[in-house]
PDB file of N, CA and C in Angstrom:
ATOM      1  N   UNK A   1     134.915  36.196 -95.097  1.00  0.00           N
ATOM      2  CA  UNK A   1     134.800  34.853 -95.600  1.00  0.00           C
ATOM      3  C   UNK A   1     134.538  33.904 -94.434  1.00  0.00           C
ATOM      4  N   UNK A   2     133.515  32.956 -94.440  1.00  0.00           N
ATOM      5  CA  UNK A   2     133.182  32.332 -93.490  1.00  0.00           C
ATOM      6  C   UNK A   2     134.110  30.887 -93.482  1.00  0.00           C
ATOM      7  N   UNK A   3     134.266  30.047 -92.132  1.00  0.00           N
ATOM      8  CA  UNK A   3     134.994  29.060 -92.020  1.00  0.00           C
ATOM      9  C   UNK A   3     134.274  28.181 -91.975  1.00  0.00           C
ATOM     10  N   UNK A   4     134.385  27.198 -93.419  1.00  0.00           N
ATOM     11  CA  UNK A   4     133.864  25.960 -93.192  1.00  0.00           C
ATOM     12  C   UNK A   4     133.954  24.812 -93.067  1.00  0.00           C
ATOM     13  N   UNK A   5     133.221  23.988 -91.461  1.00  0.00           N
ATOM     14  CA  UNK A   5     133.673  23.079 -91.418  1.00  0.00           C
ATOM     15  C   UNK A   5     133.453  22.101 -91.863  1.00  0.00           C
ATOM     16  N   UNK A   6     134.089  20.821 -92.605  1.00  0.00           N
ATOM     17  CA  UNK A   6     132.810  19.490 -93.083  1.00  0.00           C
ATOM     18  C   UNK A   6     133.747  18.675 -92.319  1.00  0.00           C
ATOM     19  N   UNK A   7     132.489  17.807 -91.700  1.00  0.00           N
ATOM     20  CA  UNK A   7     133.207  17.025 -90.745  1.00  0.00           C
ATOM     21  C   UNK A   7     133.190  15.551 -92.254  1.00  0.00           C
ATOM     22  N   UNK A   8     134.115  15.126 -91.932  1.00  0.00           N
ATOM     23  CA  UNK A   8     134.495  13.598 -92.905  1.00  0.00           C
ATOM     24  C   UNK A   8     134.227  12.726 -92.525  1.00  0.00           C
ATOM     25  N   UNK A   9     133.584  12.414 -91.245  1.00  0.00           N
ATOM     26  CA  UNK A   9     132.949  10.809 -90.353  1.00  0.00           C
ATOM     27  C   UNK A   9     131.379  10.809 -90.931  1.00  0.00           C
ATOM     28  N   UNK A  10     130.939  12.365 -91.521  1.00  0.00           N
ATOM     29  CA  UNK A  10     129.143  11.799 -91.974  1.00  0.00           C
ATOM     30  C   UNK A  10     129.433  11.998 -93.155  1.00  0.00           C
ATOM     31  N   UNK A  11     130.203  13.198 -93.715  1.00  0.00           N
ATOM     32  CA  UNK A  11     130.159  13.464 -95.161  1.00  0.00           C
ATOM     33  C   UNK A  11     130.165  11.596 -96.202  1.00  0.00           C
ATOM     34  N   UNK A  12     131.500  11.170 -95.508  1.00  0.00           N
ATOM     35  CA  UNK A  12     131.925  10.056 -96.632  1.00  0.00           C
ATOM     36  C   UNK A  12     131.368   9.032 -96.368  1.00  0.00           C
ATOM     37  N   UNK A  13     130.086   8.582 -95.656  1.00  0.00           N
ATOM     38  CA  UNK A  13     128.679   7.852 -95.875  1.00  0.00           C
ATOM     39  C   UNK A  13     127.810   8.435 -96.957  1.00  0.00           C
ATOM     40  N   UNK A  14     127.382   9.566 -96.462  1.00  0.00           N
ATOM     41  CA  UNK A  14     126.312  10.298 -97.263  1.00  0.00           C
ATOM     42  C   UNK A  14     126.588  10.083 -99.285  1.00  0.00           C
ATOM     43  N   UNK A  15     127.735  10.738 -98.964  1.00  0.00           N
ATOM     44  CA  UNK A  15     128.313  10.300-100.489  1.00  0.00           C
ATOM     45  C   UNK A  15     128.892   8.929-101.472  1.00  0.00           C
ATOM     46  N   UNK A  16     128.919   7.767-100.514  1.00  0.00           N
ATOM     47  CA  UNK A  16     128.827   6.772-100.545  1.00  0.00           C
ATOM     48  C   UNK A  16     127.391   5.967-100.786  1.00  0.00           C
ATOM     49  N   UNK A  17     126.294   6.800-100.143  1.00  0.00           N
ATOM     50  CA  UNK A  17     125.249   6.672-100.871  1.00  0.00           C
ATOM     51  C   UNK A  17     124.410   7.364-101.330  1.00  0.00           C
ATOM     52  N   UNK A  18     124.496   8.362-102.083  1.00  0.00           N
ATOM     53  CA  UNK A  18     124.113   8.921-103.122  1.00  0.00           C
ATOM     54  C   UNK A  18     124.992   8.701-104.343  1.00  0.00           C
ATOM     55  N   UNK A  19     126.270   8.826-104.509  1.00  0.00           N
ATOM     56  CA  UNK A  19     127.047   8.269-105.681  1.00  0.00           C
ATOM     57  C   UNK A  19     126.784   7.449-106.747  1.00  0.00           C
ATOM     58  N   UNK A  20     126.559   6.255-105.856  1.00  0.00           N
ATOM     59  CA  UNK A  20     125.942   4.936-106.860  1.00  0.00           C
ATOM     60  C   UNK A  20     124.809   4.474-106.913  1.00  0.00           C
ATOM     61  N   UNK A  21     123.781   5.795-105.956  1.00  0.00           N
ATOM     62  CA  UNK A  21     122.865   5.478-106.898  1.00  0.00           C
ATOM     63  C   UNK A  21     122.277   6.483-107.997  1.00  0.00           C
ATOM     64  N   UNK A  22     123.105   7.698-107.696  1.00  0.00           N
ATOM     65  CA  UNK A  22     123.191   8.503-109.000  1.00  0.00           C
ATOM     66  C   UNK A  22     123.903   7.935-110.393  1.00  0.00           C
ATOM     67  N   UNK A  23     125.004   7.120-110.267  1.00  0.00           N
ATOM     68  CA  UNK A  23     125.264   7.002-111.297  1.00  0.00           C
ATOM     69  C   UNK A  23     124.189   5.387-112.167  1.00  0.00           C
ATOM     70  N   UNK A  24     124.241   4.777-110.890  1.00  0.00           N
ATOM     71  CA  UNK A  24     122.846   3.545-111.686  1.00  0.00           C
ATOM     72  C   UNK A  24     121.502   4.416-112.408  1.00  0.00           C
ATOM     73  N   UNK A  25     120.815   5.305-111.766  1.00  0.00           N
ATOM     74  CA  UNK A  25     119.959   5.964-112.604  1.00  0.00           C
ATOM     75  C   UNK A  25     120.271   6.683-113.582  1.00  0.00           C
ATOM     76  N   UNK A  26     121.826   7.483-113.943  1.00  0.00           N
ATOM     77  CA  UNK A  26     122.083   8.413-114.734  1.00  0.00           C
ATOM     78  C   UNK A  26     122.186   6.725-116.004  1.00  0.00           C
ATOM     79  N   UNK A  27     123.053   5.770-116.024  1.00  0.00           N
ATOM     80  CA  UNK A  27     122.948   4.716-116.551  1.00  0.00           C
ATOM     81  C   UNK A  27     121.823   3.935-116.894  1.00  0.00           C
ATOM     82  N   UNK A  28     120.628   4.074-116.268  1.00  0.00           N
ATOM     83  CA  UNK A  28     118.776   3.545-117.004  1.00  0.00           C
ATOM     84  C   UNK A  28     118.681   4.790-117.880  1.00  0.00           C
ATOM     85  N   UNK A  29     118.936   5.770-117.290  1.00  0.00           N
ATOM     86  CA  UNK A  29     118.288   7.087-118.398  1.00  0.00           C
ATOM     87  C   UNK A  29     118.725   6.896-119.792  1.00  0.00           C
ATOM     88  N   UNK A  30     120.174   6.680-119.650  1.00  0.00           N
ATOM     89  CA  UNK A  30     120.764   6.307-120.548  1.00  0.00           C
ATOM     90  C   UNK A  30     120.616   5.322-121.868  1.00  0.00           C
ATOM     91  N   UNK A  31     120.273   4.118-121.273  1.00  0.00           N
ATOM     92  CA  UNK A  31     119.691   3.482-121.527  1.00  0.00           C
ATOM     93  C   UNK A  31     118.438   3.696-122.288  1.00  0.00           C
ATOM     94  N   UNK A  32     117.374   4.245-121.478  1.00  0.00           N
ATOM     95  CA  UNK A  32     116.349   4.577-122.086  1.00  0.00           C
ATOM     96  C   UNK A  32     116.182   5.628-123.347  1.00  0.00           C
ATOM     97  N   UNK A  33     116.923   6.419-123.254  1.00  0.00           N
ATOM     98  CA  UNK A  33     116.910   7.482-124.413  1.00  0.00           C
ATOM     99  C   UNK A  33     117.673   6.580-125.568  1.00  0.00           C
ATOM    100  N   UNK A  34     118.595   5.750-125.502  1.00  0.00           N
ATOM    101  CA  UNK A  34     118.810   5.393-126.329  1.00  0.00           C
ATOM    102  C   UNK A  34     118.333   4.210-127.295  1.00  0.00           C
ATOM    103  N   UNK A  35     117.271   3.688-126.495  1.00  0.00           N
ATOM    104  CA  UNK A  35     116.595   2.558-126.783  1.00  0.00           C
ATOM    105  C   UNK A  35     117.095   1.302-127.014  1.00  0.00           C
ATOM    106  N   UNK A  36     118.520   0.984-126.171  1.00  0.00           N
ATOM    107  CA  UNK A  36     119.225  -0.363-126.455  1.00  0.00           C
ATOM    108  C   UNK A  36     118.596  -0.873-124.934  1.00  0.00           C
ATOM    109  N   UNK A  37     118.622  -2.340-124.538  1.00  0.00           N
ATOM    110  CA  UNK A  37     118.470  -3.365-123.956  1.00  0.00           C
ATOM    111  C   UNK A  37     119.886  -3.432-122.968  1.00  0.00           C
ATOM    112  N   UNK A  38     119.457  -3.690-121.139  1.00  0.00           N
ATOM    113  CA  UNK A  38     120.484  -3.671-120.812  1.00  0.00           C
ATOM    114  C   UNK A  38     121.474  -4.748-120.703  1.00  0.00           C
ATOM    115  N   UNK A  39     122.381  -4.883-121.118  1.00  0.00           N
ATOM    116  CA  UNK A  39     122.949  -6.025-121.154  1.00  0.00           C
ATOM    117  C   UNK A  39     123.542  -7.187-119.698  1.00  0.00           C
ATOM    118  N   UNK A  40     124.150  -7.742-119.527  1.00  0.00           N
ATOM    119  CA  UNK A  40     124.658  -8.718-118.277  1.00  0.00           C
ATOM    120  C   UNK A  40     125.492  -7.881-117.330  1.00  0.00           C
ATOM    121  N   UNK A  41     126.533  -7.264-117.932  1.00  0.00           N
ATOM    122  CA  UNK A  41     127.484  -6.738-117.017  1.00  0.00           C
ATOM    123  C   UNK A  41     126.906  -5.697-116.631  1.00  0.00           C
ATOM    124  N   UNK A  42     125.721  -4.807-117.341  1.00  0.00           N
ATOM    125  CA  UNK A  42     124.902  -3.493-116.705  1.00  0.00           C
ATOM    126  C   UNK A  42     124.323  -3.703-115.575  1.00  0.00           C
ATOM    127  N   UNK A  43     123.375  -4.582-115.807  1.00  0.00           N
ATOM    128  CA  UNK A  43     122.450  -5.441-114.529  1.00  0.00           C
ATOM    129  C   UNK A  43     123.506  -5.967-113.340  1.00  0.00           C
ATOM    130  N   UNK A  44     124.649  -6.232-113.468  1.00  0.00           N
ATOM    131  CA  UNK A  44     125.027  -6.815-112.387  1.00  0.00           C
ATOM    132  C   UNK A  44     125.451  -5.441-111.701  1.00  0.00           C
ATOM    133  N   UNK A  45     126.695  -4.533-112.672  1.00  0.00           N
ATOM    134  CA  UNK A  45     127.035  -3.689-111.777  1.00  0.00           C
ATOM    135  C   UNK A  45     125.916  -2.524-111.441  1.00  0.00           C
ATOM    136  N   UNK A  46     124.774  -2.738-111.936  1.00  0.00           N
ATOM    137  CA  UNK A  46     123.577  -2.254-111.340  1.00  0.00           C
ATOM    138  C   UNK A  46     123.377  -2.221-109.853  1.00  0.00           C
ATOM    139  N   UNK A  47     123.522  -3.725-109.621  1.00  0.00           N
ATOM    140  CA  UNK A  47     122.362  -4.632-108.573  1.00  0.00           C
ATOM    141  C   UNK A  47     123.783  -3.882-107.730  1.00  0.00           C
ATOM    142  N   UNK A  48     125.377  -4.411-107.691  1.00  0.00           N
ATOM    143  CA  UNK A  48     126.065  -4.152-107.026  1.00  0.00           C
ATOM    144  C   UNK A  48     126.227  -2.267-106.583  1.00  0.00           C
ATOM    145  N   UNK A  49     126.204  -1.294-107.444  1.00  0.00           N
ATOM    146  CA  UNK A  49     125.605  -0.034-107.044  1.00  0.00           C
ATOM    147  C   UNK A  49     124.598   0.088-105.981  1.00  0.00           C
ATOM    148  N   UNK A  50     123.408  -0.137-106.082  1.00  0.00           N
ATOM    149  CA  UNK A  50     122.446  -0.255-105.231  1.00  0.00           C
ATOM    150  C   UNK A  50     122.855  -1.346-104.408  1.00  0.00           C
ATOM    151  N   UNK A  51     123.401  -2.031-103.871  1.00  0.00           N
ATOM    152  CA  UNK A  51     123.920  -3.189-102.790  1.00  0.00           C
ATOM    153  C   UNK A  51     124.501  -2.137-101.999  1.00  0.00           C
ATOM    154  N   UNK A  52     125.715  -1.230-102.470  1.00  0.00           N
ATOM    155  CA  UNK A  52     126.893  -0.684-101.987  1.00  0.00           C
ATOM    156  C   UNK A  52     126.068   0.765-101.309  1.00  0.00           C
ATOM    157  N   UNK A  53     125.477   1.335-101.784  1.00  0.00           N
ATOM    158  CA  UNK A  53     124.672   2.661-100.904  1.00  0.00           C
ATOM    159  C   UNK A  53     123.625   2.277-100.332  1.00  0.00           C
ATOM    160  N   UNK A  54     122.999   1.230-100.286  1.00  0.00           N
ATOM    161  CA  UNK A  54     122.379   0.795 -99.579  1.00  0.00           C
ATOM    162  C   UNK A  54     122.866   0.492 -98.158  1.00  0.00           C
ATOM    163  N   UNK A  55     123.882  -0.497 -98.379  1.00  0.00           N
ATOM    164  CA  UNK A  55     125.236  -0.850 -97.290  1.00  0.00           C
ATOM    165  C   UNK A  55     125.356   0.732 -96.253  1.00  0.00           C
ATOM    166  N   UNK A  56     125.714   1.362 -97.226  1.00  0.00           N
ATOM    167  CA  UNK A  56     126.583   2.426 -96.757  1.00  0.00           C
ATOM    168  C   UNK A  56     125.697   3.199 -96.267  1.00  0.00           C
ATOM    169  N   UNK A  57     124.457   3.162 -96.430  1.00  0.00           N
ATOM    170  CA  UNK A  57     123.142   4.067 -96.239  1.00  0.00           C
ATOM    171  C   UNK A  57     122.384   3.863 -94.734  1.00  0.00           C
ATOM    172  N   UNK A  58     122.248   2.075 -94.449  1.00  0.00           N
ATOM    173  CA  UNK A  58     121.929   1.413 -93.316  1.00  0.00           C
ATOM    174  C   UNK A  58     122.949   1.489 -92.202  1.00  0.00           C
ATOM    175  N   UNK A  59     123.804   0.879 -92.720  1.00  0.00           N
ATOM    176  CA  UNK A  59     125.063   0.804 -91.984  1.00  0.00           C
ATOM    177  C   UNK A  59     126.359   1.456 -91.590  1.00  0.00           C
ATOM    178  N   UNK A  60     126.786   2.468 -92.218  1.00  0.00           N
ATOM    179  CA  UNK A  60     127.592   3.500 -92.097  1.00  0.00           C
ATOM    180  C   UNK A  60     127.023   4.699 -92.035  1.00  0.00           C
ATOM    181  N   UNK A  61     126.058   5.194 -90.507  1.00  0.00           N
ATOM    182  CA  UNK A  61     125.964   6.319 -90.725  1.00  0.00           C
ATOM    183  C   UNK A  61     126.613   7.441 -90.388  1.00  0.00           C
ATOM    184  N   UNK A  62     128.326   6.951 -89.519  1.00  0.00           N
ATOM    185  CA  UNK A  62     129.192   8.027 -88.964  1.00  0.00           C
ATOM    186  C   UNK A  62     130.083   7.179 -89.003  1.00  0.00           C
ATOM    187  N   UNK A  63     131.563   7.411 -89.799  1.00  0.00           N
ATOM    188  CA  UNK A  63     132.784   6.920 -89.559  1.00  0.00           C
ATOM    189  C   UNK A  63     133.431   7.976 -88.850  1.00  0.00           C
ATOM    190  N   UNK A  64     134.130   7.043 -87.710  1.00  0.00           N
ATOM    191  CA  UNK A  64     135.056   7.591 -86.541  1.00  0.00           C
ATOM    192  C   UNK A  64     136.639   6.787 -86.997  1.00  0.00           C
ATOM    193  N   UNK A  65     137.099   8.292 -87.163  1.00  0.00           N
ATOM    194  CA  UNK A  65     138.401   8.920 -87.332  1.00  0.00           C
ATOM    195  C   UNK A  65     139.513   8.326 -86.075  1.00  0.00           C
TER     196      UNK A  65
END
């Protein structure tokens, strides 16, 4: 069995941005298959998803432990 290491200073960027913006697209798909209109609070915590991995994408590319 091999030993694996994940270091946690790149991992918890990386996943910080992919997260939200997986879940904003899994939420349009959503959307779209169902054929409703997105409403106020969708669009915002939209814009704020994509704000936050973006953030985390530019700017956090190694947290030191």
């Amino acid at each position: 069995m091999k030993d694996i290491n994940i270091n946690l200073g790149t991992a918890l960027p990386k996943l910080a941005t992919v997260l939200p913006l997986s879940v904003v697209l899994f939420n349009l798909i959503i959307n779209v298959i169902s054929n409703r209109p997105f409403t106020n609070d969708e669009i915002f915590w939209s814009v704020v998803g994509v704000i936050t991995s973006l953030y985390f994408g530019l700017f956090c590319k190694k947290i030191e432990f």
